[in-house]
Every structure is written in C-alpha cells, then in structure tokens.
PDB file of N, CA and C in Angstrom:
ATOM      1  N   UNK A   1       0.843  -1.189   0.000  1.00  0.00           N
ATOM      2  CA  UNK A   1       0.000   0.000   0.000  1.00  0.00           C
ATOM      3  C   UNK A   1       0.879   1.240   0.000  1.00  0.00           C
ATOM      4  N   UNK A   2       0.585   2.281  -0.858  1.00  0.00           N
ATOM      5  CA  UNK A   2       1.375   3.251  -0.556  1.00  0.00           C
ATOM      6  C   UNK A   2       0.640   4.308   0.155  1.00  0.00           C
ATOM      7  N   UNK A   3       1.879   5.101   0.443  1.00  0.00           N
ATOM      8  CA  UNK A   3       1.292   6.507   1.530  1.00  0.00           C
ATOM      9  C   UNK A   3       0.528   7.154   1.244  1.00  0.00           C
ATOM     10  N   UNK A   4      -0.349   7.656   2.371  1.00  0.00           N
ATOM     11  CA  UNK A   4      -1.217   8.587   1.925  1.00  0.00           C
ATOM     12  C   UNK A   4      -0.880   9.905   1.442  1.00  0.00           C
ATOM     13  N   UNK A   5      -1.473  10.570   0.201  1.00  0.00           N
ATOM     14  CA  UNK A   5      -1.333  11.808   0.425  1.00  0.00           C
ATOM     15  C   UNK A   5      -2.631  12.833   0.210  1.00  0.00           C
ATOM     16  N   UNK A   6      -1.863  13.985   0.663  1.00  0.00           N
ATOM     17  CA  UNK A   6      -2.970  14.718   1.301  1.00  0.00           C
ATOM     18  C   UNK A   6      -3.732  15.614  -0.135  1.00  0.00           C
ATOM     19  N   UNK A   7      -2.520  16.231  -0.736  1.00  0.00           N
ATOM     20  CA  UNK A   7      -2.841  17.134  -2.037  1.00  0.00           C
ATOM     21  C   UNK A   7      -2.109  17.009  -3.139  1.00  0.00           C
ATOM     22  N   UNK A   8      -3.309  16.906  -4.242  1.00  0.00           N
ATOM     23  CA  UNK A   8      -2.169  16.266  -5.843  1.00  0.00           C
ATOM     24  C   UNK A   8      -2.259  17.810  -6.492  1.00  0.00           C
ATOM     25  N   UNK A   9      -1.324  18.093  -6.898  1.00  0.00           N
ATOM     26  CA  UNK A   9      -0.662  19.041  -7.848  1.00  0.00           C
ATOM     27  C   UNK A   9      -0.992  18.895  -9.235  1.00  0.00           C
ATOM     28  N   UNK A  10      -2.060  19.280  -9.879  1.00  0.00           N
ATOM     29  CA  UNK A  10      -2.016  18.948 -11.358  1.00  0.00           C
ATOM     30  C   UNK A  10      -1.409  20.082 -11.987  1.00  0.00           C
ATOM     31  N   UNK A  11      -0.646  19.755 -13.518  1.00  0.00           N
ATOM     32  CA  UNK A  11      -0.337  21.048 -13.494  1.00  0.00           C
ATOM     33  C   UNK A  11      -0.145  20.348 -15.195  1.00  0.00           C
ATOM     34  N   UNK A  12      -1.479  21.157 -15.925  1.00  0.00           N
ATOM     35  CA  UNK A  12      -0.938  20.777 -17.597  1.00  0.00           C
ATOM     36  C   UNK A  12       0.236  21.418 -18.195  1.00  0.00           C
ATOM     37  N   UNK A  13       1.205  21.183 -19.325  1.00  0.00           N
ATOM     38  CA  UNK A  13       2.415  21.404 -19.748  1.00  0.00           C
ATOM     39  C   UNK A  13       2.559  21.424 -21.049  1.00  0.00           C
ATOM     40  N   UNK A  14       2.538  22.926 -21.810  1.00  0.00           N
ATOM     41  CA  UNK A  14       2.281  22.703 -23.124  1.00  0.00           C
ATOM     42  C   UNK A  14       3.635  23.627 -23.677  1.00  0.00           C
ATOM     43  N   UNK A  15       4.807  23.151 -24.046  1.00  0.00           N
ATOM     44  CA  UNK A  15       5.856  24.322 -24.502  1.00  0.00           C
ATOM     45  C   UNK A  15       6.013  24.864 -23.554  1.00  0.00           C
ATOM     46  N   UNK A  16       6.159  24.429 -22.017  1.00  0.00           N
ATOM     47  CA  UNK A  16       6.554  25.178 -20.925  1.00  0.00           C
ATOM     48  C   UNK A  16       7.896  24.892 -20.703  1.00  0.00           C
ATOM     49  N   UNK A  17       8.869  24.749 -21.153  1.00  0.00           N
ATOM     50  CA  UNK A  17      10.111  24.466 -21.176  1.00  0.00           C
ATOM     51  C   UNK A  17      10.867  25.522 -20.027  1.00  0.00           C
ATOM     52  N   UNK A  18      10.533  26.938 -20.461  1.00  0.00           N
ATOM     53  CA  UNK A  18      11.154  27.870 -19.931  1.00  0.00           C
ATOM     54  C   UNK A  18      10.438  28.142 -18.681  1.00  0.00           C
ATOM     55  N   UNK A  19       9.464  27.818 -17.966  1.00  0.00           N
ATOM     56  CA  UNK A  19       8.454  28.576 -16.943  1.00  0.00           C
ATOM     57  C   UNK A  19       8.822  27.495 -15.443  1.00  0.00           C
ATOM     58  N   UNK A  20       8.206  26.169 -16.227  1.00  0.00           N
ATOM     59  CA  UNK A  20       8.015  24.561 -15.650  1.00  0.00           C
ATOM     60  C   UNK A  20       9.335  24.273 -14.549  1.00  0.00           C
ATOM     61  N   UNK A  21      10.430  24.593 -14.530  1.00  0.00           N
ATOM     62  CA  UNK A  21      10.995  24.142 -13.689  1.00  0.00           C
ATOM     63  C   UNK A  21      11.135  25.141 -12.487  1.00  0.00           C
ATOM     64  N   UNK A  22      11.417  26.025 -12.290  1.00  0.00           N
ATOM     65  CA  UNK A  22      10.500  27.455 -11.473  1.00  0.00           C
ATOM     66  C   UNK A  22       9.900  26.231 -10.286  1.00  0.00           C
ATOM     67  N   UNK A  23       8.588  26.265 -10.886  1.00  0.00           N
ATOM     68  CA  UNK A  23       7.064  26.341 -10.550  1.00  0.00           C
ATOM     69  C   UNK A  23       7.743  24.368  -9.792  1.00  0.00           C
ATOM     70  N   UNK A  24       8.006  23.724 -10.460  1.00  0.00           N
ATOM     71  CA  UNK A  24       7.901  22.302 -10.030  1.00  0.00           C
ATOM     72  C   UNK A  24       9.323  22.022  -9.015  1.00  0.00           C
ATOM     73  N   UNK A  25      10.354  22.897  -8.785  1.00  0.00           N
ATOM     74  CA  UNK A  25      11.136  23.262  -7.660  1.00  0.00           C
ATOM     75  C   UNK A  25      10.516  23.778  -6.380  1.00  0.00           C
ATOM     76  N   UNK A  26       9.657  24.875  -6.458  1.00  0.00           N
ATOM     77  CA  UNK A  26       9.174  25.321  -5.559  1.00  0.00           C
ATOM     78  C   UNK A  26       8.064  24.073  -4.922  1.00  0.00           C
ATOM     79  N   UNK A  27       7.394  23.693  -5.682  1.00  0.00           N
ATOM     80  CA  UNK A  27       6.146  22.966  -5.071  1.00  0.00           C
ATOM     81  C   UNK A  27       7.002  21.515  -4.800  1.00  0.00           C
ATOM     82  N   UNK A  28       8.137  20.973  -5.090  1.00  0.00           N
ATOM     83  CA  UNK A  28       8.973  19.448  -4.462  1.00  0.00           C
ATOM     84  C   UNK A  28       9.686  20.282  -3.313  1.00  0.00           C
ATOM     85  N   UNK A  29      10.201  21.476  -2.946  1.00  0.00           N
ATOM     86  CA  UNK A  29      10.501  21.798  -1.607  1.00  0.00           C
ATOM     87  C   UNK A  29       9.811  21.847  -0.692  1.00  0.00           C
ATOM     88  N   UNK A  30       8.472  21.271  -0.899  1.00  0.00           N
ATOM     89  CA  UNK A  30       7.537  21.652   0.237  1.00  0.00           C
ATOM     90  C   UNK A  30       7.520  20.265   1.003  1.00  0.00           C
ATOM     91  N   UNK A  31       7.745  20.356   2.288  1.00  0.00           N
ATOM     92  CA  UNK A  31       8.055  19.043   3.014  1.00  0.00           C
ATOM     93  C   UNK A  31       7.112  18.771   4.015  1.00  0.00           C
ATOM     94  N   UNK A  32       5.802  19.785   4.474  1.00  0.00           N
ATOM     95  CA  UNK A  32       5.096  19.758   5.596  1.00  0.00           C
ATOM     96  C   UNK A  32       3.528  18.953   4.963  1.00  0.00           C
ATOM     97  N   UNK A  33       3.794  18.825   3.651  1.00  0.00           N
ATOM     98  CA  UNK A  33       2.259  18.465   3.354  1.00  0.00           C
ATOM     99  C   UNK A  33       2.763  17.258   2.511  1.00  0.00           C
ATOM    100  N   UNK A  34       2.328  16.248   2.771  1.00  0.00           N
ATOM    101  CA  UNK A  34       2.232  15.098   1.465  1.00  0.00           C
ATOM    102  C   UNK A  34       1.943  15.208   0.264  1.00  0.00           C
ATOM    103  N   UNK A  35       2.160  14.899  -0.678  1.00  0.00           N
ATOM    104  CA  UNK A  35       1.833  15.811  -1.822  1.00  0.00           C
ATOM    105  C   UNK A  35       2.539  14.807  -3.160  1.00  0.00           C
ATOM    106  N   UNK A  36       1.323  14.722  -4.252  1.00  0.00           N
ATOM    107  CA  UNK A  36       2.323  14.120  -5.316  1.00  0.00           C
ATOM    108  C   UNK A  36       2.046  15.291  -6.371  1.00  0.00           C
ATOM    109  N   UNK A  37       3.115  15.493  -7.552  1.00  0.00           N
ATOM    110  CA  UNK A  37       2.707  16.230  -8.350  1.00  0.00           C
ATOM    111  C   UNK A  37       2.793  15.579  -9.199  1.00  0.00           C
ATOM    112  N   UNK A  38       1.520  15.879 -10.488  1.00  0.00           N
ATOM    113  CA  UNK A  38       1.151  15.396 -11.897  1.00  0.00           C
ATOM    114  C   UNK A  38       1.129  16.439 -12.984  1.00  0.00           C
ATOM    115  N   UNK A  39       1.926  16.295 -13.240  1.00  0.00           N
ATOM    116  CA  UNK A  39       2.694  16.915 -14.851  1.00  0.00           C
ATOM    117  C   UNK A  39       2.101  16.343 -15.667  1.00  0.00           C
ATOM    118  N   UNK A  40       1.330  16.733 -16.885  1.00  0.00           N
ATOM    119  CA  UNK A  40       0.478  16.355 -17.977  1.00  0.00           C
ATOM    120  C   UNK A  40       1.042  16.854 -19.214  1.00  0.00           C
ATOM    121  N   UNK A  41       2.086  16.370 -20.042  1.00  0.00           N
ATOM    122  CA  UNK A  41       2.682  17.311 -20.974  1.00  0.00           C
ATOM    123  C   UNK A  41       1.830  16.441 -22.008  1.00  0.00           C
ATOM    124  N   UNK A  42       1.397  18.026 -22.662  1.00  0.00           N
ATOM    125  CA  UNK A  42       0.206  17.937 -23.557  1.00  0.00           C
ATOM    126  C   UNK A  42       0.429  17.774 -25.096  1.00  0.00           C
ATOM    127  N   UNK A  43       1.579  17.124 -25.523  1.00  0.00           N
ATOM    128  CA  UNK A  43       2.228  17.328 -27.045  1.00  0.00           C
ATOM    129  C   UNK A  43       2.850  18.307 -27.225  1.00  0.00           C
ATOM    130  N   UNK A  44       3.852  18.751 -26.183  1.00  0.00           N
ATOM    131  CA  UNK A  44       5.084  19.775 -26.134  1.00  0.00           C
ATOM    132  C   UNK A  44       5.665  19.320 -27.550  1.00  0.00           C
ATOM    133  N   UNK A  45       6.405  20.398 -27.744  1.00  0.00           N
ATOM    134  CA  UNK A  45       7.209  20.255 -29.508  1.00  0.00           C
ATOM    135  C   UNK A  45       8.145  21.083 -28.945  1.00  0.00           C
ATOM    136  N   UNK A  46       8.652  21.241 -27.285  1.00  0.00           N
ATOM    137  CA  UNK A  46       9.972  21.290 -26.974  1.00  0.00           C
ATOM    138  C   UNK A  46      10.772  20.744 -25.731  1.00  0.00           C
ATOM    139  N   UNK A  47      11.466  21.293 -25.154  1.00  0.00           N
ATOM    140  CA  UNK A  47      11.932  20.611 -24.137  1.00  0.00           C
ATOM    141  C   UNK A  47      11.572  20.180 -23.277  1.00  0.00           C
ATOM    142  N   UNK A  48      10.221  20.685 -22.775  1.00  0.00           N
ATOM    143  CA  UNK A  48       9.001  20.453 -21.644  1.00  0.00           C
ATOM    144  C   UNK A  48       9.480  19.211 -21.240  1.00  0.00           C
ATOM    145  N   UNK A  49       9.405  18.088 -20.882  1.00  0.00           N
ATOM    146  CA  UNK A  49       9.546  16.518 -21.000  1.00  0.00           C
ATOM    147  C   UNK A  49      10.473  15.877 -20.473  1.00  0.00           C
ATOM    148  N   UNK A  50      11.661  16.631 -21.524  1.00  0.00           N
ATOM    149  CA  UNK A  50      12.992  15.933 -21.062  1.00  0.00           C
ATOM    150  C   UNK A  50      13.851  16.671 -20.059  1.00  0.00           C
ATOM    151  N   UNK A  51      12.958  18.256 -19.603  1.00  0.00           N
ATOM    152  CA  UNK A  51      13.716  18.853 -18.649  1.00  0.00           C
ATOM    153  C   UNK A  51      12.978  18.400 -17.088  1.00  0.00           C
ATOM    154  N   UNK A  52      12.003  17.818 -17.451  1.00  0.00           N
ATOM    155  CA  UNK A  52      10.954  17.120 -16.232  1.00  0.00           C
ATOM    156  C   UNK A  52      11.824  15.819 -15.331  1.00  0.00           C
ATOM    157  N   UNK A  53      12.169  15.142 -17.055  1.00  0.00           N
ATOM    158  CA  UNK A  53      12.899  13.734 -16.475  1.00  0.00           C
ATOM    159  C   UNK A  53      14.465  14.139 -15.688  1.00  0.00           C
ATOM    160  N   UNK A  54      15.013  15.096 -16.071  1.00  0.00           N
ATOM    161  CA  UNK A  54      16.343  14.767 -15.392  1.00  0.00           C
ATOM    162  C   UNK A  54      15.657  15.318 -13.881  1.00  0.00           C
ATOM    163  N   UNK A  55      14.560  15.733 -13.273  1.00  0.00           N
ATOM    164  CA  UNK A  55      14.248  15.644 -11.786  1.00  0.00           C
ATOM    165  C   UNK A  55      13.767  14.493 -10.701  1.00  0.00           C
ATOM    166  N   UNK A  56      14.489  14.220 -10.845  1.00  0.00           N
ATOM    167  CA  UNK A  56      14.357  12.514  -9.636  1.00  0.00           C
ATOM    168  C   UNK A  56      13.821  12.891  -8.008  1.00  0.00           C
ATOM    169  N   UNK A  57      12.580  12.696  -8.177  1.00  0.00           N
ATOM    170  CA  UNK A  57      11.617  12.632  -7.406  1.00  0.00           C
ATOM    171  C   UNK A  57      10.505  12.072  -6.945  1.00  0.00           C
ATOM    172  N   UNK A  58      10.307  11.049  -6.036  1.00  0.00           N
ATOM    173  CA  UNK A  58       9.356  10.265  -6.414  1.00  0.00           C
ATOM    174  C   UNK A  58       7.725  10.410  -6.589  1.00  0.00           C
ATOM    175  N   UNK A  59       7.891  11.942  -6.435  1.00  0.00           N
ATOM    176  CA  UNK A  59       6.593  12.693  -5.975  1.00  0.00           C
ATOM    177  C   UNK A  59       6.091  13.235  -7.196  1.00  0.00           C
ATOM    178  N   UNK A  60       7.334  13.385  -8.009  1.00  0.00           N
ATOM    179  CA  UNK A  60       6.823  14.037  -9.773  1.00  0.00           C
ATOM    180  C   UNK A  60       6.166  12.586 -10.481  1.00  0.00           C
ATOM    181  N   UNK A  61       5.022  12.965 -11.013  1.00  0.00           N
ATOM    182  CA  UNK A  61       4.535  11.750 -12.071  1.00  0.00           C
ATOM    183  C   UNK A  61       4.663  13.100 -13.357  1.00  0.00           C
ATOM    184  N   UNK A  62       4.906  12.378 -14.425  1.00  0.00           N
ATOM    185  CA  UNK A  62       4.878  13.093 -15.646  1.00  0.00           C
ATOM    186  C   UNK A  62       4.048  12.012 -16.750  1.00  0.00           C
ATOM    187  N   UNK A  63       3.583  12.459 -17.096  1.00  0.00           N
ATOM    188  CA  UNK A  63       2.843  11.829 -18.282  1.00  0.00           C
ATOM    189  C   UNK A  63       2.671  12.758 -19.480  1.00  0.00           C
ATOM    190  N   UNK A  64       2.863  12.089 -20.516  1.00  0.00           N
ATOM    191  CA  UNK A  64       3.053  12.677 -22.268  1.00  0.00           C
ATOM    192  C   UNK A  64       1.762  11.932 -22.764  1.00  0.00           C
ATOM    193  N   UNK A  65       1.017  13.089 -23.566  1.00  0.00           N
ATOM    194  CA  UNK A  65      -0.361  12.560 -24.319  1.00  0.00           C
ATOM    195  C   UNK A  65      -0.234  13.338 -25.606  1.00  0.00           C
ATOM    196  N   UNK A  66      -0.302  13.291 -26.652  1.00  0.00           N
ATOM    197  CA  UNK A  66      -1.075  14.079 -27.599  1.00  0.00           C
ATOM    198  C   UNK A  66      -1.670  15.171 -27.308  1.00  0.00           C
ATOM    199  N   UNK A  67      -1.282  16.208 -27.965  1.00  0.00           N
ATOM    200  CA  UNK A  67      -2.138  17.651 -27.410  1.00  0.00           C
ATOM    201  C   UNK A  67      -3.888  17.250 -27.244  1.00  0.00           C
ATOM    202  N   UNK A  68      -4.201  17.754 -26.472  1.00  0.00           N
ATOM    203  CA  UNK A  68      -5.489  17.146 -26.634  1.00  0.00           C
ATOM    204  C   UNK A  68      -5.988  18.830 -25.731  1.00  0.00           C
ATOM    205  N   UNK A  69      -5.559  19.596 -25.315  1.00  0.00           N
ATOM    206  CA  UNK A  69      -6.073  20.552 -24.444  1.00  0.00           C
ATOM    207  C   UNK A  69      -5.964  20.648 -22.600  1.00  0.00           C
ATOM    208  N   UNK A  70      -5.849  21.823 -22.803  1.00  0.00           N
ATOM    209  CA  UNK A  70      -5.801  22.019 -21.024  1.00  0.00           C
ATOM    210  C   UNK A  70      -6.665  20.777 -20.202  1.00  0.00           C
ATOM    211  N   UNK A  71      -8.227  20.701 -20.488  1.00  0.00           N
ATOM    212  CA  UNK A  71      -9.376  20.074 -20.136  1.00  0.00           C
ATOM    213  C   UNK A  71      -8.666  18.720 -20.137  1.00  0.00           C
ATOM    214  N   UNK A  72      -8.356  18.291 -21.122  1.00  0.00           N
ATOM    215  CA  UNK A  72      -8.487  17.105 -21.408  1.00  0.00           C
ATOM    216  C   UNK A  72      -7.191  16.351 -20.495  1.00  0.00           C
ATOM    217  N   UNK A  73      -6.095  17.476 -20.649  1.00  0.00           N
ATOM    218  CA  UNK A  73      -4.603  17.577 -19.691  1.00  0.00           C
ATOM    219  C   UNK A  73      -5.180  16.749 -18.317  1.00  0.00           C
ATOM    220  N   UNK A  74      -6.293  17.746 -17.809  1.00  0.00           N
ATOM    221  CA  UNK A  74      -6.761  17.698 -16.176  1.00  0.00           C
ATOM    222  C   UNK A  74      -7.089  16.454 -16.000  1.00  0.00           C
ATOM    223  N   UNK A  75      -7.909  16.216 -16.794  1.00  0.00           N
ATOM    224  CA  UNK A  75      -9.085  15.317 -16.891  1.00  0.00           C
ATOM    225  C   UNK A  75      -7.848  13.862 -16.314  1.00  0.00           C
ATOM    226  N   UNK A  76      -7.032  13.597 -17.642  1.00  0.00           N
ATOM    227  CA  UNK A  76      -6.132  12.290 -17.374  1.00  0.00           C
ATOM    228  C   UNK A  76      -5.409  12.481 -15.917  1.00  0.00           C
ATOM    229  N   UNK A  77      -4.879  13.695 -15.767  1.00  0.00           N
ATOM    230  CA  UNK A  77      -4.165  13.936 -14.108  1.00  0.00           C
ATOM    231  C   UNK A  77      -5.307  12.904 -13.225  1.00  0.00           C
ATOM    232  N   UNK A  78      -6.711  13.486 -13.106  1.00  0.00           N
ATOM    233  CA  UNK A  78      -7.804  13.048 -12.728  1.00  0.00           C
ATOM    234  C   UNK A  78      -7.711  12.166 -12.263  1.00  0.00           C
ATOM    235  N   UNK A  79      -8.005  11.132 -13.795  1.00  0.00           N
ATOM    236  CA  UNK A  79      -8.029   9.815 -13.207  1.00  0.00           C
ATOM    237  C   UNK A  79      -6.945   8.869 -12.625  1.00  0.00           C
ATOM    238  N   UNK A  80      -6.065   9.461 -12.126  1.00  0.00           N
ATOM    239  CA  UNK A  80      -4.647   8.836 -11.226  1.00  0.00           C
ATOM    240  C   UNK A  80      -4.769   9.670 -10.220  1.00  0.00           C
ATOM    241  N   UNK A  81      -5.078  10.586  -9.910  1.00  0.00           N
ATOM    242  CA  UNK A  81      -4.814  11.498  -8.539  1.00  0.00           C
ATOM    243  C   UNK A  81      -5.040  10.239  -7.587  1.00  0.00           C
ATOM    244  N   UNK A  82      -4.257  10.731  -6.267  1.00  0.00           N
ATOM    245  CA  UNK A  82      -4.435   9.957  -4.918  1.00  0.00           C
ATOM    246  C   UNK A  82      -4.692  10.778  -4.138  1.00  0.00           C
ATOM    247  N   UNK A  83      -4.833  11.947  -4.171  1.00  0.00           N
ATOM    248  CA  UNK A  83      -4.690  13.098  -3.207  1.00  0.00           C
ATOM    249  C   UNK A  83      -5.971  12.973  -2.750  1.00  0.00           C
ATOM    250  N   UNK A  84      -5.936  13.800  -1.387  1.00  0.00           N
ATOM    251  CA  UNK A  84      -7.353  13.930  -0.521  1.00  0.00           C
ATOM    252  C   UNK A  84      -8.047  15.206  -1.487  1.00  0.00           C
ATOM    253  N   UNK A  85      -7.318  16.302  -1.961  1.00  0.00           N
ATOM    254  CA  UNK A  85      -7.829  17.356  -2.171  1.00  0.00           C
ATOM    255  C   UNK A  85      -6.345  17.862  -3.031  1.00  0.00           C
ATOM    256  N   UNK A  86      -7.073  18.449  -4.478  1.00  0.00           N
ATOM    257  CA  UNK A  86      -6.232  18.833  -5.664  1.00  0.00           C
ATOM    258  C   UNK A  86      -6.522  19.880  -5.688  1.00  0.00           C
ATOM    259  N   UNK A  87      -4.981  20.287  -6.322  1.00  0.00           N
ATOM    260  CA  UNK A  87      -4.979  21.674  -6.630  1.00  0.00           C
ATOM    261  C   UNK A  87      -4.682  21.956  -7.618  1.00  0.00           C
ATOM    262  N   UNK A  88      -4.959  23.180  -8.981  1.00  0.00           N
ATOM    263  CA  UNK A  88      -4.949  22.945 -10.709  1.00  0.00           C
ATOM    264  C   UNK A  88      -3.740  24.372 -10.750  1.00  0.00           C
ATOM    265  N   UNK A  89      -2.633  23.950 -11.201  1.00  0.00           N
ATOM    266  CA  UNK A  89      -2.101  25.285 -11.272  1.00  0.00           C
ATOM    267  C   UNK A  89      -1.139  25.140 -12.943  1.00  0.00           C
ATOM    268  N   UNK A  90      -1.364  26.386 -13.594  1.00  0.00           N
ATOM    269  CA  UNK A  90      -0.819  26.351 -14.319  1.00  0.00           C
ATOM    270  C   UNK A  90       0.811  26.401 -14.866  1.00  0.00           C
ATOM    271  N   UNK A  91       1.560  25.992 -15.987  1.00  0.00           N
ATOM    272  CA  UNK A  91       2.891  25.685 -16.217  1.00  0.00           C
ATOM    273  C   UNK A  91       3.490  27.139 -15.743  1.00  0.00           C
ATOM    274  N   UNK A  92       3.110  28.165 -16.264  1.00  0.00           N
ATOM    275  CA  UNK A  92       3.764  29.450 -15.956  1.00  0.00           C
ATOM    276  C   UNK A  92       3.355  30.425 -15.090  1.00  0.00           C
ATOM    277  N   UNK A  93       2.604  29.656 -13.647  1.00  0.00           N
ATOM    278  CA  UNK A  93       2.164  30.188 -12.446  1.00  0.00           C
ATOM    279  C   UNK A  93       3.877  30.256 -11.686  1.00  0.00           C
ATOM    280  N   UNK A  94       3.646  31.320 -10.732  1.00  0.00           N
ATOM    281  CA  UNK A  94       4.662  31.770  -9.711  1.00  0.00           C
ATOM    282  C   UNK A  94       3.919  31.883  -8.441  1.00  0.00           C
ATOM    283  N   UNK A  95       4.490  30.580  -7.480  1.00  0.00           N
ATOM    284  CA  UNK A  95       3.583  30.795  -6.258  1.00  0.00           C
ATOM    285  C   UNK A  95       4.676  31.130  -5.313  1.00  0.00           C
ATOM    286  N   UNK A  96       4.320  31.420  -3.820  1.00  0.00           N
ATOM    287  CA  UNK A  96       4.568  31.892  -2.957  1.00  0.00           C
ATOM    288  C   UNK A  96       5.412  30.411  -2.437  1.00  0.00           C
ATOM    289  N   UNK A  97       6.335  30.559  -1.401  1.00  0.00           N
ATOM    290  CA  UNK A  97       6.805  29.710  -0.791  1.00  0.00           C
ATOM    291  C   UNK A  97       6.408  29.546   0.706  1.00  0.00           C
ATOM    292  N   UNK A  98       5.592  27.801   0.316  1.00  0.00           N
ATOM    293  CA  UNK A  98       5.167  27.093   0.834  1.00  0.00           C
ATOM    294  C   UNK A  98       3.659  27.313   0.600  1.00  0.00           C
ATOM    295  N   UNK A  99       3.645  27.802  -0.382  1.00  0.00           N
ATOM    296  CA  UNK A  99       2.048  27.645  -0.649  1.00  0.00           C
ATOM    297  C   UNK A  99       1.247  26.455  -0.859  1.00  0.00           C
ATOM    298  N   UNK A 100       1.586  25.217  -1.016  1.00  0.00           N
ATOM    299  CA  UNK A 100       0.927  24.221  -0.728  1.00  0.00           C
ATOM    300  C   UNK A 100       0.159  24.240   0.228  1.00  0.00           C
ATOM    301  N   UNK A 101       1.185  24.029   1.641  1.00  0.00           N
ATOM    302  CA  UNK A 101       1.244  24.362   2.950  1.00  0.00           C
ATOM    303  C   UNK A 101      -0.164  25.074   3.401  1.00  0.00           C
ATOM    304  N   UNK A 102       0.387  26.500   3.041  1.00  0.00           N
ATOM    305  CA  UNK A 102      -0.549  27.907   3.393  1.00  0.00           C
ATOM    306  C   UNK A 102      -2.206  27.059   3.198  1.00  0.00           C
ATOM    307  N   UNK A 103      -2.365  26.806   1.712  1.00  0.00           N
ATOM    308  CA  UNK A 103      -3.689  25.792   1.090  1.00  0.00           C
ATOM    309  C   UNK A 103      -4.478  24.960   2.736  1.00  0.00           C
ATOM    310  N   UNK A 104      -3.598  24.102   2.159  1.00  0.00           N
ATOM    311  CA  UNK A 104      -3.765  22.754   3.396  1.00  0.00           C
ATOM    312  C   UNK A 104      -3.949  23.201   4.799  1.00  0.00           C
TER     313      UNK A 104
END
C-alpha cells in the first residue's frame, strides 16, 4: 500500500520548457504536506519533458499525451490522482513559498 497523500498538484504542460521548472522546484521543496505532483505534458514540440525527467523525485509523475487541451490535460491527471484534495495550477504560475502548505 502506498502513503497517503494529502494534495495532488495537477499542473498541464504545453511548450513550458522555460516557466516549468521554477514552478515544479518550488512545489517538491515543500516538506510539511504530502503531496504528489502530476505533470500532464500535452504534445510539447519542446523541451518540456525531457527537462521534467532529469528531476528525480518520487513525488513528480509526468505523463506525455497528444495535445489534446488544457481540459483534457486535467481530466487524465484526474483519473490517477491519490490526493485527498487537488490543486490545478498552471505551467507558468509563480507561487509563494510554501504555498501548498498555506492551502492545506
């Protein structure tokens, strides 16, 4: 069985190459809340993907689909979340530190 967690991170990824690692540093430093994050790269046509994989974390899930749209991005996060309670933030959002936290 694996651990519980409390809040899943969806976060769709379309040509976010330049924004995406920012945003997915800040939210894996957060250590007070359980937390997995789900990366949905939506048919990036750049680095989006392969700058995801060199982050070894067991908390990042990344998944690659065919552009299919933001909606459709969520939707697949969706159906894998484990979290008690999700949160939708976008590739080129800038949050506060420990804003998970603050949430929860």
């Amino acid at each position: 069985m694996k651990n519980r967690i409390d809040v899943s991170v969806i976060i769709p990824a379309y040509n976010a190459a330049e924004t995406i690692v920012s945003l997915v540093n800040k939210i894996l430093s957060e250590t007070h809340v359980a937390i997995e994050l789900i990366v949905i790269d939506d048919g990036s046509t750049d680095e989006t993907a392969n700058i995801l994989r060199q982050i070894h974390d067991d908390r990042l899930i990344l998944i690659k689909q065919a552009n299919q749209g933001v909606y459709a991005a969520r939707n697949t996060a969706l159906d894998i979340h484990r979290g008690e309670w999700v949160v939708f933030l976008d590739a080129d959002d800038d949050i506060a530190d420990g804003f998970i936290e603050k949430l929860w």
